[in-house]
N, C-alpha and C. Protein backbone atom coordinates (compact mmCIF):
# COMPACT_ATOMS: atom_id res chain seq x y z
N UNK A 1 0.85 -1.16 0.00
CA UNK A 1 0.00 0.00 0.00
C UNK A 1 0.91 1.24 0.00
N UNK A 2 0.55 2.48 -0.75
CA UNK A 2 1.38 3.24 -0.95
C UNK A 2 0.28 4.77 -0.67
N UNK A 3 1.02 5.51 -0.21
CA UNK A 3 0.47 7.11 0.27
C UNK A 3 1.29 7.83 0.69
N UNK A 4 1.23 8.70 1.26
CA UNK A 4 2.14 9.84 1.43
C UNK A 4 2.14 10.36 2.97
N UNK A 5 2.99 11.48 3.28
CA UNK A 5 2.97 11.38 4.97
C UNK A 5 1.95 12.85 4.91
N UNK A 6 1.52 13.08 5.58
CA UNK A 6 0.77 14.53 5.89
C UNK A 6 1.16 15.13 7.54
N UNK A 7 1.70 14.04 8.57
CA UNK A 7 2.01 15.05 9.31
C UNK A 7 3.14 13.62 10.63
N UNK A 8 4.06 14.11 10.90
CA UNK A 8 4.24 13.32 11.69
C UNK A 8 4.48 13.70 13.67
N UNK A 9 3.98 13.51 14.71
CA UNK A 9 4.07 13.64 15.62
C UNK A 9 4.92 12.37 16.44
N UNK A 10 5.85 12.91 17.67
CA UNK A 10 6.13 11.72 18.45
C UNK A 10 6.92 10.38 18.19
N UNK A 11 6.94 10.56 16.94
CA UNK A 11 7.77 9.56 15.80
C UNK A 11 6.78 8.39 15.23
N UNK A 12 5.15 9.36 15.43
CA UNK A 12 4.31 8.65 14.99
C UNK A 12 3.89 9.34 13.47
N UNK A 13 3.74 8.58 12.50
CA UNK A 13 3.55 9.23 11.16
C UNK A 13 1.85 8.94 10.13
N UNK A 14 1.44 10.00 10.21
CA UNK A 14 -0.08 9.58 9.24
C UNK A 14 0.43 9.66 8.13
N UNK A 15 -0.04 8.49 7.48
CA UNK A 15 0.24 8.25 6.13
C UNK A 15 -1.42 8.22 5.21
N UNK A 16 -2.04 9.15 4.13
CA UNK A 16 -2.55 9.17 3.73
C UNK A 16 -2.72 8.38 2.47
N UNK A 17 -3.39 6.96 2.69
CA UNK A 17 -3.28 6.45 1.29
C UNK A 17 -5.14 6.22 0.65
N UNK A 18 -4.92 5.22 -0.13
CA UNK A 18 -6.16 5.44 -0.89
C UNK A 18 -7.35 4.89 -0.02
N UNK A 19 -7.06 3.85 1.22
CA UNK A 19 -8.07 3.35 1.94
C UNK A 19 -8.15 4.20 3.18
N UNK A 20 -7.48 5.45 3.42
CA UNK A 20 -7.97 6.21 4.72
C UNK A 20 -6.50 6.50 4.68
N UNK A 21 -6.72 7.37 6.41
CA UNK A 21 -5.24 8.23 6.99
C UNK A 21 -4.82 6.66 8.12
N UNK A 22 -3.43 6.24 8.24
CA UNK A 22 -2.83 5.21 8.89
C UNK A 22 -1.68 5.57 9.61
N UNK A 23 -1.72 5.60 10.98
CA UNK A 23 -1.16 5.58 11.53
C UNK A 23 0.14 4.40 11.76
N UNK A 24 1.80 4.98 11.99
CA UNK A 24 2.33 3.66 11.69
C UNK A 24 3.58 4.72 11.96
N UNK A 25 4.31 3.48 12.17
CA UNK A 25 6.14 3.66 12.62
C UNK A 25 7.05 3.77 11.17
N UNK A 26 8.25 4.49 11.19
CA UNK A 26 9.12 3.81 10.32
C UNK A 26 9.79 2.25 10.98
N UNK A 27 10.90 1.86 10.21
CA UNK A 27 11.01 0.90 9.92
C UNK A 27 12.50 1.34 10.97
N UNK A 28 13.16 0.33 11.78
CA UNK A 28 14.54 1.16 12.65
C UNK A 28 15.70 1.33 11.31
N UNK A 29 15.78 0.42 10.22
CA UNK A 29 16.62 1.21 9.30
C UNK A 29 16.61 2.07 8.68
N UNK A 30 15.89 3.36 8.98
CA UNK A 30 15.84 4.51 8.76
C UNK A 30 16.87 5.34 9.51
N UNK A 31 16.32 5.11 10.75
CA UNK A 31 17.56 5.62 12.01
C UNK A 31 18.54 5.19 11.60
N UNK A 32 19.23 4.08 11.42
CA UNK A 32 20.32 3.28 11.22
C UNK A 32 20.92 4.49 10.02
N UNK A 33 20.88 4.70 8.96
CA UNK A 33 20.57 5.19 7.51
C UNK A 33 20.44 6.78 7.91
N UNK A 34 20.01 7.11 8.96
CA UNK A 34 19.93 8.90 9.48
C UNK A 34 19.08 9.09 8.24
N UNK A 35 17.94 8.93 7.86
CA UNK A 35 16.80 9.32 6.72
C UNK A 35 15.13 9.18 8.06
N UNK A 36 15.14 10.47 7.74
CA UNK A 36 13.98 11.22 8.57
C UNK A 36 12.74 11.56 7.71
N UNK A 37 11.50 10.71 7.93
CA UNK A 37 10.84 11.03 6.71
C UNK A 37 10.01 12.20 7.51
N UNK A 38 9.59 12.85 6.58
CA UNK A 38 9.04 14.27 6.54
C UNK A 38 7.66 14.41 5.80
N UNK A 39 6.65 15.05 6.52
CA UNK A 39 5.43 15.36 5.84
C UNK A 39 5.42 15.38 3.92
N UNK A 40 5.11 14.99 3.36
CA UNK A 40 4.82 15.32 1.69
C UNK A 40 5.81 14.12 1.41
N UNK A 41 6.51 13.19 2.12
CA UNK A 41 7.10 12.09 1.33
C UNK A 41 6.40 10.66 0.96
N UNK A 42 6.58 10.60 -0.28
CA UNK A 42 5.61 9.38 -0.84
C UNK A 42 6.49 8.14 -0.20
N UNK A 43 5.79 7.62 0.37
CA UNK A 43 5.96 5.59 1.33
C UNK A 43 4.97 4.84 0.54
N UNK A 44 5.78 3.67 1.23
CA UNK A 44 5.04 2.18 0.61
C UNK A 44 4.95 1.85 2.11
N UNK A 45 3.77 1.44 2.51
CA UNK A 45 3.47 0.48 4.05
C UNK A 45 3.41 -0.72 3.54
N UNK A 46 3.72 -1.60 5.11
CA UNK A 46 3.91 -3.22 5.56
C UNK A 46 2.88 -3.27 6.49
N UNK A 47 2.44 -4.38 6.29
CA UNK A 47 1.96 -4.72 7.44
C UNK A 47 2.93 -5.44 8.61
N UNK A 48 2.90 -5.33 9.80
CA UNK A 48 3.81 -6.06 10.63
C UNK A 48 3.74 -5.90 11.74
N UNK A 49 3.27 -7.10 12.58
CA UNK A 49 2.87 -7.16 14.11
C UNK A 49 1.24 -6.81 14.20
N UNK A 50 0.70 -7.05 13.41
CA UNK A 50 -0.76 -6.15 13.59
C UNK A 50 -0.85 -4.59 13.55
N UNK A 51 0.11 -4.04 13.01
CA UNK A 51 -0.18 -2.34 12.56
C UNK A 51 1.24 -2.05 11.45
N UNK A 52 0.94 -1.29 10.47
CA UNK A 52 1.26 -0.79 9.62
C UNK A 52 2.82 0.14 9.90
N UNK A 53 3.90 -0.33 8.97
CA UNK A 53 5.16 0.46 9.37
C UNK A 53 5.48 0.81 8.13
N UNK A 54 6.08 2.22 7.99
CA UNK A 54 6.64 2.50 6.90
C UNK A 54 7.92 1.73 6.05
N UNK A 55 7.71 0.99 5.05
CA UNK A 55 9.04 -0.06 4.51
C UNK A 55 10.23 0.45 3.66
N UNK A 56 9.51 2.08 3.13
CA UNK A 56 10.04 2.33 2.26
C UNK A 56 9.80 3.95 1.68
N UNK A 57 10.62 4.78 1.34
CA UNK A 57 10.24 5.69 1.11
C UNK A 57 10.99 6.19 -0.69
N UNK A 58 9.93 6.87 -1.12
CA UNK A 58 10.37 7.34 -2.27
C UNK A 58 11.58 8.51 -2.80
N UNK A 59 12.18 8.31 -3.18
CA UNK A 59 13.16 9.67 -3.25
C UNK A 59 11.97 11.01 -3.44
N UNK A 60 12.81 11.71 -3.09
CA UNK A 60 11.98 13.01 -3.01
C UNK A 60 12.05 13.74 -4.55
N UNK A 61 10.48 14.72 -4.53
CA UNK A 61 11.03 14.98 -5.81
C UNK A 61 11.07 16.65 -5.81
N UNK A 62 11.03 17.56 -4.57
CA UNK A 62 11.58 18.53 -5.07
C UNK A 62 11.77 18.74 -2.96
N UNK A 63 13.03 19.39 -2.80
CA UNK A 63 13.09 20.70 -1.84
C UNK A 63 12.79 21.77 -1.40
N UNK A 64 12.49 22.05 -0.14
CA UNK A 64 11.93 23.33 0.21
C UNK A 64 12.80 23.97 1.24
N UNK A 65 13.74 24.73 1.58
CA UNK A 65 14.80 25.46 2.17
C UNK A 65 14.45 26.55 2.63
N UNK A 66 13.99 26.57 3.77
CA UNK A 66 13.50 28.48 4.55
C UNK A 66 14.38 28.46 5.37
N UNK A 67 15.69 29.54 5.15
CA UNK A 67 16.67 29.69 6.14
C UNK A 67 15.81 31.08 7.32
N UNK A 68 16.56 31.06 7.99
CA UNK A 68 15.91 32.19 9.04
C UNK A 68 16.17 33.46 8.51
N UNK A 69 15.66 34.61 8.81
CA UNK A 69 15.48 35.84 8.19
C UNK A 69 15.70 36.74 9.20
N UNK A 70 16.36 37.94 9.02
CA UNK A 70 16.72 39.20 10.34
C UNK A 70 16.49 40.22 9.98
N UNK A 71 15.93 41.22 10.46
CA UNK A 71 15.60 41.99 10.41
C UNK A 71 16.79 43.07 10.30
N UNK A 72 17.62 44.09 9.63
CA UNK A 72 18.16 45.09 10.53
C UNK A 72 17.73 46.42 10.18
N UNK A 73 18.30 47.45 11.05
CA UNK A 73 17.96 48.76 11.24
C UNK A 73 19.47 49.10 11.23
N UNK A 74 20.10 49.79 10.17
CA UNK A 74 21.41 50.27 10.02
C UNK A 74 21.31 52.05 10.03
N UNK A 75 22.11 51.98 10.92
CA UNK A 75 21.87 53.86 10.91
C UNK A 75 23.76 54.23 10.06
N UNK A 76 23.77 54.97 9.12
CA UNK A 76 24.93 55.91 8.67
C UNK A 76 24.51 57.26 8.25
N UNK A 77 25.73 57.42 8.07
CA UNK A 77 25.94 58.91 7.44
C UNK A 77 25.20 58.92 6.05
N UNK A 78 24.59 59.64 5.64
CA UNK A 78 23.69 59.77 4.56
C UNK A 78 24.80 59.58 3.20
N UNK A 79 26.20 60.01 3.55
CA UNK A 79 27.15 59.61 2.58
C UNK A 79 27.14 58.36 1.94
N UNK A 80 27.04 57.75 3.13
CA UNK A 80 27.08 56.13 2.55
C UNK A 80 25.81 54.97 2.73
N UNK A 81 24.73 55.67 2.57
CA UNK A 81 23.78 55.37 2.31
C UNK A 81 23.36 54.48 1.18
N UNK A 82 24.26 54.85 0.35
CA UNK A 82 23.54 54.40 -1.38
C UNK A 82 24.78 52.92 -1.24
N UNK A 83 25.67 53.19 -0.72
CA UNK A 83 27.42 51.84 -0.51
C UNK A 83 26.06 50.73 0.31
N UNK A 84 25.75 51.09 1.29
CA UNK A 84 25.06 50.00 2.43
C UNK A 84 23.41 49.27 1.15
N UNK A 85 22.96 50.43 0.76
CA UNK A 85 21.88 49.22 0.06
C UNK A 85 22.42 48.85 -0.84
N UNK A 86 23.40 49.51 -1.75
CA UNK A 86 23.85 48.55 -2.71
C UNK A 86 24.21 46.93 -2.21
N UNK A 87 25.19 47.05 -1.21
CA UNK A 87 26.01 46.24 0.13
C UNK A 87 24.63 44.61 -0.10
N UNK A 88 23.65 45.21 0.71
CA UNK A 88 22.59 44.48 0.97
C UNK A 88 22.01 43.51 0.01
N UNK A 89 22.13 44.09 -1.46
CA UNK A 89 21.32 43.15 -2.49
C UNK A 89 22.49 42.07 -2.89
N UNK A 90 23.88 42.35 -2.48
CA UNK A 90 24.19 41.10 -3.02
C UNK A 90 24.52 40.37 -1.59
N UNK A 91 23.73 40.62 -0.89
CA UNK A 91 23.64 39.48 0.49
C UNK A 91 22.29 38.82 0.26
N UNK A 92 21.53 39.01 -0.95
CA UNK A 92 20.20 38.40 -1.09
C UNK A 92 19.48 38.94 -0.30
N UNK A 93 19.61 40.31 0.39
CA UNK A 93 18.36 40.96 1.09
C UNK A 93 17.70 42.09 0.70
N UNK A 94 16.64 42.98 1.17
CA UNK A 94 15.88 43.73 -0.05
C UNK A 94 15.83 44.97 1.07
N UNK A 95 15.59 46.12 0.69
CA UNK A 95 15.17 47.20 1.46
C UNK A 95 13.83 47.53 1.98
N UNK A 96 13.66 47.39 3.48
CA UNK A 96 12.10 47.41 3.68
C UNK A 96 11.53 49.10 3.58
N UNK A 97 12.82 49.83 4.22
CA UNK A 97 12.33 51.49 3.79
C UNK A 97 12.91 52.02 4.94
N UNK A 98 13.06 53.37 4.38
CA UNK A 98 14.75 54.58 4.85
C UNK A 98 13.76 55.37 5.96
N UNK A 99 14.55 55.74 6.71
CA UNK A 99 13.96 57.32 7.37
C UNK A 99 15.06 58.21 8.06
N UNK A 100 14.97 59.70 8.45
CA UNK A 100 15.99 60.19 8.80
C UNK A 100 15.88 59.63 10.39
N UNK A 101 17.67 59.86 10.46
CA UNK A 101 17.95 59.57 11.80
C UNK A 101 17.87 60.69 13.03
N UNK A 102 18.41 60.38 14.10
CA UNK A 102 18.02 61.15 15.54
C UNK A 102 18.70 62.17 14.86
N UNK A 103 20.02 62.50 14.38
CA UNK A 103 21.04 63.34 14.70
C UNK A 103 20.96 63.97 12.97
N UNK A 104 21.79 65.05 12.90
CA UNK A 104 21.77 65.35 11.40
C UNK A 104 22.38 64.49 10.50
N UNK A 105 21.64 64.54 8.93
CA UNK A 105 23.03 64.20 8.44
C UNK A 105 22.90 62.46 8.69
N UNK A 106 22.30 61.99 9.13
CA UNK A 106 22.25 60.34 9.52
C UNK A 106 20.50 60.06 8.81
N UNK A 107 21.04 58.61 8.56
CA UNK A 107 20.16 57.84 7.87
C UNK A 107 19.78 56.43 7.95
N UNK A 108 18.61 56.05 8.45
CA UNK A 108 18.56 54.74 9.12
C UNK A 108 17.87 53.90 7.94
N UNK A 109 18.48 53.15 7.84
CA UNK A 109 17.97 51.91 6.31
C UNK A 109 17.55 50.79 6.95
N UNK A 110 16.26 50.80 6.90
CA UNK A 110 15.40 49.46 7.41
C UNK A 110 15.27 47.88 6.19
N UNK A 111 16.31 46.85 6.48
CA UNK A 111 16.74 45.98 5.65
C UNK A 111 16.04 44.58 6.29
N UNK A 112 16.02 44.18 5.26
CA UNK A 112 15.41 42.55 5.60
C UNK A 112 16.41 41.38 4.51
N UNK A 113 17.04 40.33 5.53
CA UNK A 113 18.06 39.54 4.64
C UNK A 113 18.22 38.05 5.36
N UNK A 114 18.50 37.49 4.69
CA UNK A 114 18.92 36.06 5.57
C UNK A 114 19.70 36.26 6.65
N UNK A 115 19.72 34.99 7.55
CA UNK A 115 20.70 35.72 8.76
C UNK A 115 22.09 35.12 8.41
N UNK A 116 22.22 34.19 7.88
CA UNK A 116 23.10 33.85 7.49
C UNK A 116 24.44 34.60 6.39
N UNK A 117 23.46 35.10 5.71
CA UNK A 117 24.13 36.43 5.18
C UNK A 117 24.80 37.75 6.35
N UNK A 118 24.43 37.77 7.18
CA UNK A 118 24.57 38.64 8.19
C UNK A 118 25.06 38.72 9.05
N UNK A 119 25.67 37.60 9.50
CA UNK A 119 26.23 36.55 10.44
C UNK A 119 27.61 38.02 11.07
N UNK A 120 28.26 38.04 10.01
CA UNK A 120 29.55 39.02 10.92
C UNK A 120 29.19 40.19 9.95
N UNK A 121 28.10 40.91 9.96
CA UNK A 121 27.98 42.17 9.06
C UNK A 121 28.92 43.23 10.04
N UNK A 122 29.09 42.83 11.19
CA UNK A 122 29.73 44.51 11.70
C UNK A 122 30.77 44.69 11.15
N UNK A 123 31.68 43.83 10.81
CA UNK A 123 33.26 44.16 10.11
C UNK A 123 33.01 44.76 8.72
N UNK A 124 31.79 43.81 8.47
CA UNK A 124 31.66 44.77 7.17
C UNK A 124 31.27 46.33 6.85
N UNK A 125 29.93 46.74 7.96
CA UNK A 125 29.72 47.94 8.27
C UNK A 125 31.10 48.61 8.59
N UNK A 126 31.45 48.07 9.18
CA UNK A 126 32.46 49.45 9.83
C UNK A 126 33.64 49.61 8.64
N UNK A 127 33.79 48.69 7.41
CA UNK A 127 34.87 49.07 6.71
C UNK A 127 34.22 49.77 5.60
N UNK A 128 32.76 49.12 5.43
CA UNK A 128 31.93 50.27 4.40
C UNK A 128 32.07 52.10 5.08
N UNK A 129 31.70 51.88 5.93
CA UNK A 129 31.39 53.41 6.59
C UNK A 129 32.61 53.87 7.56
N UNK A 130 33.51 53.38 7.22
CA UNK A 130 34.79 54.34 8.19
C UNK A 130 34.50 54.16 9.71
N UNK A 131 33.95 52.94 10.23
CA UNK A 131 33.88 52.93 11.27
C UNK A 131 32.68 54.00 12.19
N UNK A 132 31.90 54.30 11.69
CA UNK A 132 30.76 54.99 12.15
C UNK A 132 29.19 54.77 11.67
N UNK A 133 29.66 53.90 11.47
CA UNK A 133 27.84 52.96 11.15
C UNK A 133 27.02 52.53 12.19
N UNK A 134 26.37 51.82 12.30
CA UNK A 134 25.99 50.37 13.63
C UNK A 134 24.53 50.04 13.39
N UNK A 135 23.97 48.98 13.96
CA UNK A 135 22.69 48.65 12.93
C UNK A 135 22.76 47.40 14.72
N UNK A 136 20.64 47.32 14.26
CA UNK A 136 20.45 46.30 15.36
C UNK A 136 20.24 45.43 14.42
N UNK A 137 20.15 44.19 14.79
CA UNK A 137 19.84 42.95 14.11
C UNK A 137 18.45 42.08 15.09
N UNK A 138 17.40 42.01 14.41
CA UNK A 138 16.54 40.97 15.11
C UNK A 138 15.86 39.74 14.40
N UNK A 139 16.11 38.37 14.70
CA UNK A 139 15.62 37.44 14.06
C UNK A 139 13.79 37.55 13.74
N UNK A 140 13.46 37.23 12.86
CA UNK A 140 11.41 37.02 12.16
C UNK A 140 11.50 36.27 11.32
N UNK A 141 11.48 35.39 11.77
CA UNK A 141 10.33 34.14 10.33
C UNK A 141 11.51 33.74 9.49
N UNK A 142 11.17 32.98 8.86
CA UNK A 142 12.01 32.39 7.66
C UNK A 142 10.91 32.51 6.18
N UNK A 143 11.77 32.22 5.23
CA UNK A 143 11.36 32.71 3.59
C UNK A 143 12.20 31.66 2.73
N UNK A 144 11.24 30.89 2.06
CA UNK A 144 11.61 30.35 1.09
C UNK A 144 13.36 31.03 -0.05
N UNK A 145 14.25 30.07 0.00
CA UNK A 145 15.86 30.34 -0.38
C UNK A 145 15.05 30.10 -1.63
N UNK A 146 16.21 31.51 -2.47
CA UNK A 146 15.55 30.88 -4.46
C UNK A 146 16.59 29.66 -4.54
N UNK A 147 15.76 29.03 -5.73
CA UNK A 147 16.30 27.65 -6.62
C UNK A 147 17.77 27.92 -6.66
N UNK A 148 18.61 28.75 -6.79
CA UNK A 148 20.02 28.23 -7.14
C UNK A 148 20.89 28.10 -5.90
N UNK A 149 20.09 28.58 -4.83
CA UNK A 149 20.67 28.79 -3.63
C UNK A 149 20.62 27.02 -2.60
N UNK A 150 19.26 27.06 -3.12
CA UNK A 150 18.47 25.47 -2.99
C UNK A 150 19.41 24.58 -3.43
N UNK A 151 19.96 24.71 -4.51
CA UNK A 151 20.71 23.66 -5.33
C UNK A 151 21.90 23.35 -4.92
N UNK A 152 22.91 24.87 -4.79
CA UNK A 152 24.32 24.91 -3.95
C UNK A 152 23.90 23.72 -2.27
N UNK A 153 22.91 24.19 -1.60
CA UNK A 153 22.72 23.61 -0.05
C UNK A 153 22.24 21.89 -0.56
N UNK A 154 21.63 21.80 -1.08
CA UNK A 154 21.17 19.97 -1.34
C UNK A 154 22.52 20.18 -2.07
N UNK A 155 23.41 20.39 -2.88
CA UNK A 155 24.91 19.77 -3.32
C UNK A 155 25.56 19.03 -2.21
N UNK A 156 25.48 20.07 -1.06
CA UNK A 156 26.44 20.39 -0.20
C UNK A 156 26.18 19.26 0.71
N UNK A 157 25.00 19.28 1.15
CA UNK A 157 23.98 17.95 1.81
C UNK A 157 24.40 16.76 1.04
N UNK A 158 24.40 16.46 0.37
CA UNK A 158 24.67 15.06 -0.50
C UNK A 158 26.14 14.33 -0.27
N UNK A 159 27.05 15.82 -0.59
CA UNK A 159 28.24 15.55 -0.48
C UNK A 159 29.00 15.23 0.82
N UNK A 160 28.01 16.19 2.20
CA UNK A 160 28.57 16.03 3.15
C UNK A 160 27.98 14.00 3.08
N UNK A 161 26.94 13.76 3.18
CA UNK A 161 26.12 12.66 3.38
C UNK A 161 27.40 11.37 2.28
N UNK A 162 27.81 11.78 1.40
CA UNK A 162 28.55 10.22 0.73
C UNK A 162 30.19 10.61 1.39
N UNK A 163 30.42 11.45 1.89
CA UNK A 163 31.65 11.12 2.53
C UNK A 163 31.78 10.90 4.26
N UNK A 164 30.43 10.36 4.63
CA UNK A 164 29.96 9.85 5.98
C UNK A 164 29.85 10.81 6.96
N UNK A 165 29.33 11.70 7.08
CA UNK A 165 29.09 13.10 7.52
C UNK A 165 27.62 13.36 7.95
């Protein structure tokens, strides 16, 4: 019998197939194998012991990658205003919108970017702006990574995974 997972709790997994939703275990060579099945993966069930275990799972046929997302609030000199959003789009993050700052002459750029992109931005701020920049950073939500970004991370996954990793 073959269906798909729709949600798994507890390391208990509903599998939706054509005769109803079935409750049921994987199989321990999964663990063995470090393969974690996940909601939307197509299985084949067994029967075994009087309830249903997952025997088998289908390769997957596409990825979904939402890295975490941060918020920042970068305050500079209006000089280098146009250096910092340029800065930003090739970190894959977008401008949420500018306003003037407390003091003259200053300019606070409200940015939204992966956090991962962001990870040590202060070295970068401070060599963009002469050392007089500074920006808060706060983690919100995660956002679907585009396809080529997707592709580099499952490479990377695969590769760590065949050299026993």
């Amino acid at each position: 019998m073959t269906g798909y997972i729709t949600k798994g709790i507890g390391g208990f997994y509903y599998v939706k197939t054509s005769e109803g939703v079935v409750e049921c275990k994987p199989r321990g060579i999964f663990r063995k194998q470090k393969i974690t099945p996940v909601a939307g993966d197509v299985v084949t069930l067994e029967t075994e012991n009087g309830g249903a275990v997952i025997a088998s799972i289908a390769p997957r046929r596409n990825v979904f990658v939402r890295p975490p997302m941060a918020n920042l609030d970068v305050t500079v000199g209006e000089e280098y205003a146009g250096t910092i959003m340029g800065d930003i789009s090739t970190r894959r993050g977008r401008i949420v919108g500018t306003d003037a700052g407390f003091a003259a002459g200053e300019t606070i750029i409200k940015m939204r970017a992966p956090y991962a992109e962001v990870i040590n931005y202060t070295k970068d701020l401070r060599s963009m702006t002469r050392g007089s920049g500074s920006y808060t950073l706060t983690l919100e939500g995660y956002e679907q990574a585009p396809a080529d970004v997707t592709k580099k991370l499952v490479e990377a996954y695969e590769a760590a995974r065949a050299a026993g990793n």
